[in-house]
N, C-alpha and C. Protein backbone atom coordinates (compact mmCIF):
# COMPACT_ATOMS: atom_id res chain seq x y z
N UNK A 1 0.83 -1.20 0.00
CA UNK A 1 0.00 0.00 0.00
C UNK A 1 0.87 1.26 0.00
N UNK A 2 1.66 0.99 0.86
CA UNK A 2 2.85 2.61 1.16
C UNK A 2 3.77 2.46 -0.17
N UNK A 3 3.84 1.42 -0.81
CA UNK A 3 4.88 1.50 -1.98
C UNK A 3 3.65 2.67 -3.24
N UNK A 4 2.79 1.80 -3.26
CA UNK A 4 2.15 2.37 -4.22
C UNK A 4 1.55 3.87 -4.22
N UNK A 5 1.51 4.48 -3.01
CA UNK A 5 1.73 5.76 -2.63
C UNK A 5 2.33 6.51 -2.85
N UNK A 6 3.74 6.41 -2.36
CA UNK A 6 4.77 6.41 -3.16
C UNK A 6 5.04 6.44 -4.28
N UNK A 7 5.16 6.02 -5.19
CA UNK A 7 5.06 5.81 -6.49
C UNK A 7 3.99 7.00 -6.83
N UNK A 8 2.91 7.31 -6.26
CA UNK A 8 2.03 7.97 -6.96
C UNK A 8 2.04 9.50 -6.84
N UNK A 9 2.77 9.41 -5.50
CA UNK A 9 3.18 10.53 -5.25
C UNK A 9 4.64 11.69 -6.32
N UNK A 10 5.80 10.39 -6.42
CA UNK A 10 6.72 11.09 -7.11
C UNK A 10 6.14 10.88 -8.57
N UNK A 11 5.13 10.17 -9.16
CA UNK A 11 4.71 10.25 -10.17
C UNK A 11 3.80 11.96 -10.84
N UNK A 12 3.07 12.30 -9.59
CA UNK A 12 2.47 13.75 -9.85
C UNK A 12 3.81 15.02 -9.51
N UNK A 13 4.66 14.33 -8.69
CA UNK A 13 5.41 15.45 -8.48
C UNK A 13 7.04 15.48 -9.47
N UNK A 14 6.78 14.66 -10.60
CA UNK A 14 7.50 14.73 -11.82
C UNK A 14 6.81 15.40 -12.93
N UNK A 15 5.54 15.16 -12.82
CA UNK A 15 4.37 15.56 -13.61
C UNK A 15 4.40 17.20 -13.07
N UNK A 16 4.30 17.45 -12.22
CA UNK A 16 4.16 18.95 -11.91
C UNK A 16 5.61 19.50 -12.47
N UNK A 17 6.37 18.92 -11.73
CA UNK A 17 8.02 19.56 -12.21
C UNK A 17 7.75 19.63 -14.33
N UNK A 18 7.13 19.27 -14.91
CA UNK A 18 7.51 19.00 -16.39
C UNK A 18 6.47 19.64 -16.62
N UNK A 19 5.09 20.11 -15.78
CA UNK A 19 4.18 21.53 -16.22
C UNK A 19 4.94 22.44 -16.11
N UNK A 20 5.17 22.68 -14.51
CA UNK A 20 6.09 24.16 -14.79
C UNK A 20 7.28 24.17 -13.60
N UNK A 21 8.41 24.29 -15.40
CA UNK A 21 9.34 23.71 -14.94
C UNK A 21 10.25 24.75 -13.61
N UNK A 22 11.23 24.49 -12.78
CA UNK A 22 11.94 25.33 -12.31
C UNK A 22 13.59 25.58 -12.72
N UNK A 23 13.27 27.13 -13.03
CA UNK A 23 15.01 27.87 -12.95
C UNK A 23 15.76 27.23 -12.52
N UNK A 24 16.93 26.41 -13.32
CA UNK A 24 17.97 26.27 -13.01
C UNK A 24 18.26 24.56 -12.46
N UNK A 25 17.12 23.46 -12.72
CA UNK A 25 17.50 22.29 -12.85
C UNK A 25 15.85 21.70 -13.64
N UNK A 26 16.66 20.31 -14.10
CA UNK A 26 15.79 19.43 -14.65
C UNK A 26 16.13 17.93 -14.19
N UNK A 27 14.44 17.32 -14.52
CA UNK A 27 14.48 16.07 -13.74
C UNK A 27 14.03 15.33 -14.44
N UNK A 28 14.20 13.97 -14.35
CA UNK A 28 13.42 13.04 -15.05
C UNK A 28 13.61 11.25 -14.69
N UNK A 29 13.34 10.42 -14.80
CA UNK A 29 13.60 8.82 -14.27
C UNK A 29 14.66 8.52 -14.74
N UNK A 30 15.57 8.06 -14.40
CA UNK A 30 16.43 7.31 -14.82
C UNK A 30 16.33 6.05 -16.20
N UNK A 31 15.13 5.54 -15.63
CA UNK A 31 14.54 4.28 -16.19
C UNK A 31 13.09 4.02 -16.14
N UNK A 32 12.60 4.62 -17.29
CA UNK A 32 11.02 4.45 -17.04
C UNK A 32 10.26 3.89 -16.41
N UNK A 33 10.88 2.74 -15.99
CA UNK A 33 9.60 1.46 -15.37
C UNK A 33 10.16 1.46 -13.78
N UNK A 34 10.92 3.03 -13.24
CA UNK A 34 11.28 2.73 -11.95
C UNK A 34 11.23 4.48 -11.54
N UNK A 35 9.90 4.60 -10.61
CA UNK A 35 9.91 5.81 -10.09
C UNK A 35 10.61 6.50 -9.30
N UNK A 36 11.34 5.48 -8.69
CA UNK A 36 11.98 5.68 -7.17
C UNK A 36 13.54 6.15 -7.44
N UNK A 37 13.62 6.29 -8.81
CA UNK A 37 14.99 6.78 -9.01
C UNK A 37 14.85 7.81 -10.41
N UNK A 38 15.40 8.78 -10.02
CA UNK A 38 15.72 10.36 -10.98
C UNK A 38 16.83 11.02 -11.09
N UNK A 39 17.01 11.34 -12.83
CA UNK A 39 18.42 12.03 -13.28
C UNK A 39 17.73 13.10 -12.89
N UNK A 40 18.83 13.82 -11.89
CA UNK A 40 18.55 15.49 -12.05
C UNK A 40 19.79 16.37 -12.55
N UNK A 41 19.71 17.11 -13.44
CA UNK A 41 20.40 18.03 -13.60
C UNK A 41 20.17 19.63 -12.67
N UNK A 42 21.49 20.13 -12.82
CA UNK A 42 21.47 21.21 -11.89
C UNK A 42 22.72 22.45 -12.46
N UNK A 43 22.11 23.49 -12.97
CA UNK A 43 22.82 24.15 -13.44
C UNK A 43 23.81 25.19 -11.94
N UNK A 44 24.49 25.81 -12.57
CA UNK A 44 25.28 26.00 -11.36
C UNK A 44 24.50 26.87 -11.56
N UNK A 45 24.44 27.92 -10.22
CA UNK A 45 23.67 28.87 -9.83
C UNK A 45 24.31 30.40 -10.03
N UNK A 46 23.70 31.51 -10.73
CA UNK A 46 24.69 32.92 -10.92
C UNK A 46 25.36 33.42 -10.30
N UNK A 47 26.16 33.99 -10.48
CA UNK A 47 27.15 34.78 -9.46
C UNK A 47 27.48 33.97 -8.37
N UNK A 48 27.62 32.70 -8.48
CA UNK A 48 28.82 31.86 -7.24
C UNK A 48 29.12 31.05 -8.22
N UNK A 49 30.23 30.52 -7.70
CA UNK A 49 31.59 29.79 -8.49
C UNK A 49 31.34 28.89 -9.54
N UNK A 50 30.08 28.09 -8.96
CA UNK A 50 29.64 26.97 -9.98
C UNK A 50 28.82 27.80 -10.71
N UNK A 51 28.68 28.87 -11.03
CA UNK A 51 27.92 29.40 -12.76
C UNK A 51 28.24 28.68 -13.52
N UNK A 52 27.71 28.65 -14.65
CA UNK A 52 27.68 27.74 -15.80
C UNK A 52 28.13 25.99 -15.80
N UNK A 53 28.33 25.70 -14.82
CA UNK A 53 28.38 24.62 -14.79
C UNK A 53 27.02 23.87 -15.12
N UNK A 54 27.18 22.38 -14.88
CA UNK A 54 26.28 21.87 -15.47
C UNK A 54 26.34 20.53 -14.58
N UNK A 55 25.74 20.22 -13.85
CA UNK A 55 25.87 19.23 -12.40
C UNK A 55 24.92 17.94 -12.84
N UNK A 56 25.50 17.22 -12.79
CA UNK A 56 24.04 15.59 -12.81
C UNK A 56 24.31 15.27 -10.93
N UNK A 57 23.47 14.23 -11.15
CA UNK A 57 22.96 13.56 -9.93
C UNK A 57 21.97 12.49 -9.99
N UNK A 58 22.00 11.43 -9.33
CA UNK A 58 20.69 11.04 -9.49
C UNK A 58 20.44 10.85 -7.79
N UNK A 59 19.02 11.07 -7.69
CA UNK A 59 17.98 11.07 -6.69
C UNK A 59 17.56 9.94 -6.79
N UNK A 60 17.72 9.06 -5.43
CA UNK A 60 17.14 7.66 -5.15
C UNK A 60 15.75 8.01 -3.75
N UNK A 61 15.22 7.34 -3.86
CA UNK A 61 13.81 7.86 -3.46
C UNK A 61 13.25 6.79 -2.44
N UNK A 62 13.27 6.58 -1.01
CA UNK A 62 12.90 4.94 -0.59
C UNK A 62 11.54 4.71 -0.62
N UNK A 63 11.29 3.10 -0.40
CA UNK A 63 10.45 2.88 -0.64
C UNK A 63 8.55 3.63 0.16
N UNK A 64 9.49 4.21 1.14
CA UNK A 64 8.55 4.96 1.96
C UNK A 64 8.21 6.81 2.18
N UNK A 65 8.98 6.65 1.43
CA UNK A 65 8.73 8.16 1.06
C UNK A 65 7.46 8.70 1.03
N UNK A 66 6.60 9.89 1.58
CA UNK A 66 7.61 11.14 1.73
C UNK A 66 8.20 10.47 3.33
N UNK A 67 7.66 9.83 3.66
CA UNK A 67 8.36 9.43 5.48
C UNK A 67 9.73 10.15 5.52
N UNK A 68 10.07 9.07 4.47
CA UNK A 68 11.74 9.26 4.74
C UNK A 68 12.16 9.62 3.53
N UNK A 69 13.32 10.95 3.71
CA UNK A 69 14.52 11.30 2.56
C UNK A 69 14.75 10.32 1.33
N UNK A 70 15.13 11.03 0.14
CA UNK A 70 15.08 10.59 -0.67
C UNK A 70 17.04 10.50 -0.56
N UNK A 71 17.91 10.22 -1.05
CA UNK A 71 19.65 10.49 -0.99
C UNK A 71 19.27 11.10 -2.50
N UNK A 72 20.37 12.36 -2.49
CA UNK A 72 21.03 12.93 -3.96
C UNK A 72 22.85 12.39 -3.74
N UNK A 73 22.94 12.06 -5.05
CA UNK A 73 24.53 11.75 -5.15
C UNK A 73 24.79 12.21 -6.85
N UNK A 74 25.65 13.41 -6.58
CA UNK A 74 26.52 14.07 -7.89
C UNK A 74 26.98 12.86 -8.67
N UNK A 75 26.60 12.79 -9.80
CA UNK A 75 27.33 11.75 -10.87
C UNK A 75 28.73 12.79 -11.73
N UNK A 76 28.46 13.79 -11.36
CA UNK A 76 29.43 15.04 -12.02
C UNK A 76 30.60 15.50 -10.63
N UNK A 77 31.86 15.84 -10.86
CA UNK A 77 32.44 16.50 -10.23
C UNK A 77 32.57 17.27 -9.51
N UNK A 78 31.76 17.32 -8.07
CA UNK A 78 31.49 18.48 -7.09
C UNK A 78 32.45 19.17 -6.30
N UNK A 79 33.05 19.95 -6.27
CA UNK A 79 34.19 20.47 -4.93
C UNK A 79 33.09 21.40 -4.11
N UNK A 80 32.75 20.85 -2.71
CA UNK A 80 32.16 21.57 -2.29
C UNK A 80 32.34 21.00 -0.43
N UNK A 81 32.48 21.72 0.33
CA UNK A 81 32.19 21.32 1.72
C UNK A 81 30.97 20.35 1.92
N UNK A 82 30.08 20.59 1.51
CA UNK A 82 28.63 20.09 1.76
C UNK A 82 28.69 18.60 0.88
N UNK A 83 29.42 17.98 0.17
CA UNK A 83 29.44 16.76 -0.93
C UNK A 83 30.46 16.32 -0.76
N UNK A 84 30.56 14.92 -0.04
CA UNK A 84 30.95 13.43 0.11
C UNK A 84 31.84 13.42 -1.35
N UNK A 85 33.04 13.24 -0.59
CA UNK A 85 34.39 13.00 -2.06
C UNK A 85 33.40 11.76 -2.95
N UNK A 86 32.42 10.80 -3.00
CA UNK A 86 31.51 9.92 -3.64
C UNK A 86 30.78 10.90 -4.22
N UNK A 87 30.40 11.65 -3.80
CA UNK A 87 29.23 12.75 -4.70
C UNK A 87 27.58 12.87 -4.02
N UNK A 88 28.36 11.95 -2.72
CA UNK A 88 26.49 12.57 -1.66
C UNK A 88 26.41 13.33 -1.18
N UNK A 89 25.23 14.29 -1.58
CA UNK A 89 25.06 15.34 -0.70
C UNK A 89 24.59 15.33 0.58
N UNK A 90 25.20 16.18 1.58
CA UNK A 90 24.86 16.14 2.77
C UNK A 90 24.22 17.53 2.74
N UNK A 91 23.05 18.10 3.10
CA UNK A 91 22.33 18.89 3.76
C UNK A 91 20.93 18.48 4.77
N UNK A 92 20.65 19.67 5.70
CA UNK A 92 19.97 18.88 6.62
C UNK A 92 18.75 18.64 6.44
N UNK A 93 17.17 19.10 5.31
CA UNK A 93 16.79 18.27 5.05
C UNK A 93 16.31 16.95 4.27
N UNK A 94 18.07 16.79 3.95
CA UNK A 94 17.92 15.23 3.40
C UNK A 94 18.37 14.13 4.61
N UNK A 95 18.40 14.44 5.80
CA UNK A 95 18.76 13.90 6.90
C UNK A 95 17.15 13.11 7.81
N UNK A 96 17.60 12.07 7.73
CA UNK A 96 16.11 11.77 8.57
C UNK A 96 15.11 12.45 9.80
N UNK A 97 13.85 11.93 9.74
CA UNK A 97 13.10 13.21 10.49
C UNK A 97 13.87 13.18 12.30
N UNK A 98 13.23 14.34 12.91
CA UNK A 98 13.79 13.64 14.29
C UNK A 98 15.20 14.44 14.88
N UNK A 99 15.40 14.56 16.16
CA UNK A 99 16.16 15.25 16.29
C UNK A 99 18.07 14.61 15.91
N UNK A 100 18.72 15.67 15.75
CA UNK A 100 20.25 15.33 15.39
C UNK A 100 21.23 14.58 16.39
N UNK A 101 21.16 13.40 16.29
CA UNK A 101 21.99 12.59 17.04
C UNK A 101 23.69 13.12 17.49
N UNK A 102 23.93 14.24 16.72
CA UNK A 102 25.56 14.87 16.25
C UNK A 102 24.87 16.08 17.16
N UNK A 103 23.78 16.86 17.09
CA UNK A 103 23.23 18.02 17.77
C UNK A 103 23.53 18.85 16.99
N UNK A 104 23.98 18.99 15.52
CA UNK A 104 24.11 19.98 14.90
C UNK A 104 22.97 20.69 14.46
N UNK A 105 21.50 19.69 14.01
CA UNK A 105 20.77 20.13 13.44
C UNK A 105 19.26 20.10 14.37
N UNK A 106 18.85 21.57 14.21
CA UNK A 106 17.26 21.69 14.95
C UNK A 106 15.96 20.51 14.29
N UNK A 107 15.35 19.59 15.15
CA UNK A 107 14.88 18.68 14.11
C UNK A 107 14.05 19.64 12.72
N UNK A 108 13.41 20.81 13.12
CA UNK A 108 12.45 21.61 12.32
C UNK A 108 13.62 22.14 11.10
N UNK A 109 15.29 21.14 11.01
CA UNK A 109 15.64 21.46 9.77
C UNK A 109 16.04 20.42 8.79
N UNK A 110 15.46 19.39 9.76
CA UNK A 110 15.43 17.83 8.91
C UNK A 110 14.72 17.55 7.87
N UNK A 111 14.86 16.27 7.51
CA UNK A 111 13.29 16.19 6.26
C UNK A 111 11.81 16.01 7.02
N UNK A 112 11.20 16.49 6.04
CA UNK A 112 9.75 16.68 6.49
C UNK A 112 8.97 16.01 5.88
N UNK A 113 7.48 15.25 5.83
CA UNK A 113 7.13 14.94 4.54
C UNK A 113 6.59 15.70 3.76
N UNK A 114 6.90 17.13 4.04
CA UNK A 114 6.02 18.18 3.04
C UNK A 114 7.09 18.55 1.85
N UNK A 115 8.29 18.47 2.17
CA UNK A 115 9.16 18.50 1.31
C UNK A 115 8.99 17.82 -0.41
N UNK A 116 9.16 18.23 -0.96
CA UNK A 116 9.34 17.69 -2.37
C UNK A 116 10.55 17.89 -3.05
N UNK A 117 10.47 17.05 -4.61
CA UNK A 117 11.75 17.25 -4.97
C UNK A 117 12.30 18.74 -5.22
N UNK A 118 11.28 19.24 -5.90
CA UNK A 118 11.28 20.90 -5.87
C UNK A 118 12.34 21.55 -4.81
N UNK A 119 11.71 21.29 -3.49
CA UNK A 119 12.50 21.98 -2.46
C UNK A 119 13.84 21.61 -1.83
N UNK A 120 14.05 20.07 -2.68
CA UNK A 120 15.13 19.68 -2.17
C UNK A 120 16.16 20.34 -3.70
N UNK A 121 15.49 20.23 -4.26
CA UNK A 121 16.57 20.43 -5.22
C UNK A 121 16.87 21.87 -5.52
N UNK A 122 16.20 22.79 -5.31
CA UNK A 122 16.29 24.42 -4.49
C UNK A 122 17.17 24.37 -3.26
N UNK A 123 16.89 23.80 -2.38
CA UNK A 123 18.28 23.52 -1.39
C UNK A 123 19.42 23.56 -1.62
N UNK A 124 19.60 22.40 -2.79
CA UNK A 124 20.79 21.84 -3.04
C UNK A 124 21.72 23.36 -3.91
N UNK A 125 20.68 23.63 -4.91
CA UNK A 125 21.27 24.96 -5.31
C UNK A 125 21.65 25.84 -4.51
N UNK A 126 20.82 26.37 -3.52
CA UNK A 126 21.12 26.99 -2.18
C UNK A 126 22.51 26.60 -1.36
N UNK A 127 22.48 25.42 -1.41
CA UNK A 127 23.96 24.72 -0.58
C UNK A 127 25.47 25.31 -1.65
N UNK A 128 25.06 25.12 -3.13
CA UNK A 128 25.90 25.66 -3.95
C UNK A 128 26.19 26.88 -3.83
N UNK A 129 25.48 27.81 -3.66
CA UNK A 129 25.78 29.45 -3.08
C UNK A 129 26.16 29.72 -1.89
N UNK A 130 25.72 29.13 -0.42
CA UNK A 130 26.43 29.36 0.16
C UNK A 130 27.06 27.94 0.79
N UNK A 131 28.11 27.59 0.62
CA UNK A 131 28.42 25.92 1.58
C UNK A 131 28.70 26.86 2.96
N UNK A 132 28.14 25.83 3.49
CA UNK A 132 28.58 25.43 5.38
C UNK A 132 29.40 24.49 5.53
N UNK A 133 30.60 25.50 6.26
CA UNK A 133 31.69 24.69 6.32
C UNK A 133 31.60 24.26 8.03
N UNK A 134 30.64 24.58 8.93
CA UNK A 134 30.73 24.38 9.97
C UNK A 134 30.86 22.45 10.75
N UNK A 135 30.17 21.81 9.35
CA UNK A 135 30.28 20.91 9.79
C UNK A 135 29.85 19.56 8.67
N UNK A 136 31.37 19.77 8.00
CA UNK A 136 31.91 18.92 6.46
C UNK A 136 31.38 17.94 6.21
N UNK A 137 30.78 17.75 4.80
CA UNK A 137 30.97 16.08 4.29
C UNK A 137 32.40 16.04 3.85
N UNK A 138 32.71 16.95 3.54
CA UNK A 138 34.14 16.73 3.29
C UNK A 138 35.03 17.79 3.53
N UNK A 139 36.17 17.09 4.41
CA UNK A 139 36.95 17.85 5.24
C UNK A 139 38.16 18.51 4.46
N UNK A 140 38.78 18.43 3.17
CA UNK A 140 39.57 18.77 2.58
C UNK A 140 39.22 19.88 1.93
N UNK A 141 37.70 20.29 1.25
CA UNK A 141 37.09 20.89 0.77
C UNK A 141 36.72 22.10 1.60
N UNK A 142 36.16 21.46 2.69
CA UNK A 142 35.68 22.65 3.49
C UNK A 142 36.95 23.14 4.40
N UNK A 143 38.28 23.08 4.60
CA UNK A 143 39.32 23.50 4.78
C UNK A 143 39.84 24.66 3.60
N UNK A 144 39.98 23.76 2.77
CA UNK A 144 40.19 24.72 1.19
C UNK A 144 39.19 26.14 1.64
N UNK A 145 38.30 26.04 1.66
CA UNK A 145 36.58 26.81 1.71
C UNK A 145 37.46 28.09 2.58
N UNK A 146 38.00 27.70 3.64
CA UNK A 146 38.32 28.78 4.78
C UNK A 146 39.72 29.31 5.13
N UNK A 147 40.93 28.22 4.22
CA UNK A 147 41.88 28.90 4.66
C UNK A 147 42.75 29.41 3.12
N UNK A 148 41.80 29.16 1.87
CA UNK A 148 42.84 29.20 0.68
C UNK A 148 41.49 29.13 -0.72
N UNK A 149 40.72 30.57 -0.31
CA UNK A 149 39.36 30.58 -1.12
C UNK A 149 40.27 30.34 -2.49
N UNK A 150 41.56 31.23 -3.52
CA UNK A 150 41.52 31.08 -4.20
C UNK A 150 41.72 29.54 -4.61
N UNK A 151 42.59 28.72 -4.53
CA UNK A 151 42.89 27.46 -4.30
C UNK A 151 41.55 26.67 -4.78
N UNK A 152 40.43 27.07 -3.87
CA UNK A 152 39.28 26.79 -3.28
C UNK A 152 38.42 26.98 -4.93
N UNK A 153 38.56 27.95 -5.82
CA UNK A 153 38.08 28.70 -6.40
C UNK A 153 38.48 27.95 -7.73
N UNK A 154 39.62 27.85 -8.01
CA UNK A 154 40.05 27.12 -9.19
C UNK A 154 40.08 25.55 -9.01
N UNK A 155 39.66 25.45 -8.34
CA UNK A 155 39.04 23.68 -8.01
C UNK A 155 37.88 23.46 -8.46
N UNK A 156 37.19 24.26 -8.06
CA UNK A 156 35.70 24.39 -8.56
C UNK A 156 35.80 25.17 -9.97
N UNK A 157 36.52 25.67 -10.86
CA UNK A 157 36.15 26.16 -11.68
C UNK A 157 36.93 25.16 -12.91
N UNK A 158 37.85 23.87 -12.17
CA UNK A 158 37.88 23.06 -13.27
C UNK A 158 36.63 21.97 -13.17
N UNK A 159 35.92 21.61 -11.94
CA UNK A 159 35.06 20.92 -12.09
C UNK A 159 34.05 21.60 -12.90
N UNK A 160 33.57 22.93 -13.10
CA UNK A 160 32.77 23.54 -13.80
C UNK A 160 33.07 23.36 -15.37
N UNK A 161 34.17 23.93 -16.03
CA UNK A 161 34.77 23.32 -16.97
C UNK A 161 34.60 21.93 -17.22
N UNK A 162 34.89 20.75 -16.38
CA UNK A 162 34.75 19.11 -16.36
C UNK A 162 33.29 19.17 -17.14
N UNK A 163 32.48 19.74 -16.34
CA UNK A 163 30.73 19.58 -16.35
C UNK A 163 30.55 19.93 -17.63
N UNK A 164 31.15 21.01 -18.03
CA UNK A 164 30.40 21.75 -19.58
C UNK A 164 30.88 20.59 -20.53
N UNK A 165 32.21 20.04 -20.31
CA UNK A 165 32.63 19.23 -21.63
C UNK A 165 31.67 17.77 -21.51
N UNK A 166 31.63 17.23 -20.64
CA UNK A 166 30.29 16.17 -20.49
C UNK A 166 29.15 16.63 -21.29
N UNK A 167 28.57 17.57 -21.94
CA UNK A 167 27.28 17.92 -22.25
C UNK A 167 27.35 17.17 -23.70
């Protein structure tokens, strides 16, 4: 019953995303005959580092959703504090509901089930403009971030470069 919910749910809320679409990413299944997983693209966002870039990912979706978080993981080259040298993004609400076992995060900034892909994937752009380095998926990155922006800067602007030649 909760699978097929599911399913029906990210089925209208792909359907809405492809009425009207949003600034600055696109989405779609991976594999037609499987809802629970989506290519998203994600353009880099203006005036911060990743402009013109051109970001993939795919969004895996569990079987219980909206309950629980869907994971995003970069299939493209991310330098960012907030993204797992693998390409998972860490922000807090893709983190399960409930309060933060680490205490970093207020539960009211976890996932919710009102959340959609929409808002996660507005996040994620959001995370691209500003990273929080307070507390790393990746510690090399978010070091770079605070003690050696330029360094920091041309890292990310060959992964941006990387991204455009993939197209």
């Amino acid at each position: 019953m909760a699978v097929s919910q599911a399913s029906l749910l990210l089925q209208k809320q792909l359907k809405d995303l492809c009425k009207n679409p949003v600034d600055g990413f696109s989405a779609g299944l991976v594999d037609e005959t499987n809802v629970f997983e989506w290519s998203v693209s994600i353009l880099g966002p203006p005036d911060t580092l990743y402009e013109g870039g051109f970001f993939n990912a795919i969004m895996s979706f569990p079987q219980n959703y909206p309950l629980s978080p869907p994971t995003v993981k970069f299939t493209s080259e991310v330098w960012h504090p907030n993204v797992y040298p693998d390409g998972k993004v860490c922000i807090s609400i893709l983190h399960p509901p409930g309060d933060d076992p680490n205490g970093y995060e207020l539960a009211n900034e976890r996932w919710t089930p009102v959340h959609t892909v929409e808002s996660i994937v507005l996040s994620i752009i959001s995370m691209l403009s500003s990273p929080n380095d307070e507390s790393p998926a990746n510690v090399d990155a978010a070091k770079q971030w605070r003690e050696s922006k330029e360094e920091f800067r041309k890292k990310v602007s060959r992964c941006v470069r990387k991204s455009q030649e993939m197209l």
